[in-house]
Protein backbone atom coordinates (compact mmCIF):
# COMPACT_ATOMS: atom_id res chain seq x y z
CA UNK A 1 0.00 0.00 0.00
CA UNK A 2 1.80 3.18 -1.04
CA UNK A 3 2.02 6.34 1.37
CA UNK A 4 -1.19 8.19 -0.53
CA UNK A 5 -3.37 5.29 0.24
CA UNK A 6 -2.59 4.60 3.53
CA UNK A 7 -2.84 8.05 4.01
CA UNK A 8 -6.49 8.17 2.20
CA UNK A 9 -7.71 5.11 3.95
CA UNK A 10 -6.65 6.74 7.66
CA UNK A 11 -8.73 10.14 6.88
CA UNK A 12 -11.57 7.36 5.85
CA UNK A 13 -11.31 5.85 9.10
CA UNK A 14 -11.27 8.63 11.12
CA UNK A 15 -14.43 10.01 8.77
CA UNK A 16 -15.92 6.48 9.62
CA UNK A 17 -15.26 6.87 13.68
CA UNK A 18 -16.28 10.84 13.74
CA UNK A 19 -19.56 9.94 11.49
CA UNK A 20 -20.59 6.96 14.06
CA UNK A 21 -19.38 9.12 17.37
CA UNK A 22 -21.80 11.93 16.00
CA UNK A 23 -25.05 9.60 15.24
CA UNK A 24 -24.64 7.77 19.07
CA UNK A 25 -25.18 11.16 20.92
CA UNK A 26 -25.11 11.14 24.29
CA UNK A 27 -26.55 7.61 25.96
CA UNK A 28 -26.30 5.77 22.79
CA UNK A 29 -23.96 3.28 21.20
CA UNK A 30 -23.30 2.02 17.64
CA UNK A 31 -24.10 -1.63 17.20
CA UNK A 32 -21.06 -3.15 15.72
CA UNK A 33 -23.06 -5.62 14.02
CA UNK A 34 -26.24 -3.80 12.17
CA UNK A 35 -24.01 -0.14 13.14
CA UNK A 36 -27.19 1.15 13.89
CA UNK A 37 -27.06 3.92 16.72
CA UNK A 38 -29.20 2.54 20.25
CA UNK A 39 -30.13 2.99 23.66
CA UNK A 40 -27.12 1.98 25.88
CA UNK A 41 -30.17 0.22 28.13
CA UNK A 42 -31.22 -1.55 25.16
CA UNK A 43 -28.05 -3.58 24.83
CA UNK A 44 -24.74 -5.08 25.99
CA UNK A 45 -22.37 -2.46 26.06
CA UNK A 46 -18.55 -2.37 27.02
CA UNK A 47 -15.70 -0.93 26.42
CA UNK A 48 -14.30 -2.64 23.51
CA UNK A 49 -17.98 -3.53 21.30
CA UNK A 50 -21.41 -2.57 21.27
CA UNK A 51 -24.15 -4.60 20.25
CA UNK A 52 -28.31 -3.92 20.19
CA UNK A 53 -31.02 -5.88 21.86
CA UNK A 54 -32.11 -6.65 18.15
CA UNK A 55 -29.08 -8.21 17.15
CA UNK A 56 -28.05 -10.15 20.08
CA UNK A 57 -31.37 -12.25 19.75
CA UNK A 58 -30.03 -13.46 16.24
């Protein structure tokens, strides 16, 4: 991976992390499996991985 990409593919990370930080709001979490923003009561949340009510039942 050249220096440009690697470069390209950080600022697209950080995009990803600033874009899912910004939909959770205060009291929410991202599910890391449907990444769909939900109540931290509706869920298993921890420091490392977040995952909704919804998909935990799968």
């Amino acid at each position: 991976m050249s220096n440009d990409a690697t470069r390209k593919w950080a600022q697209e990370q950080h995009q990803r992390e600033m874009d899912a930080e910004r939909r959770s709001g205060g009291g929410y979490a991202v599910c890391l499996h449907c990444n769909n923003p939900f109540p931290v009561s509706e869920g298993v949340v921890t420091p490392d991985a977040a995952i909704c009510d919804v998909c935990n039942d799968d």
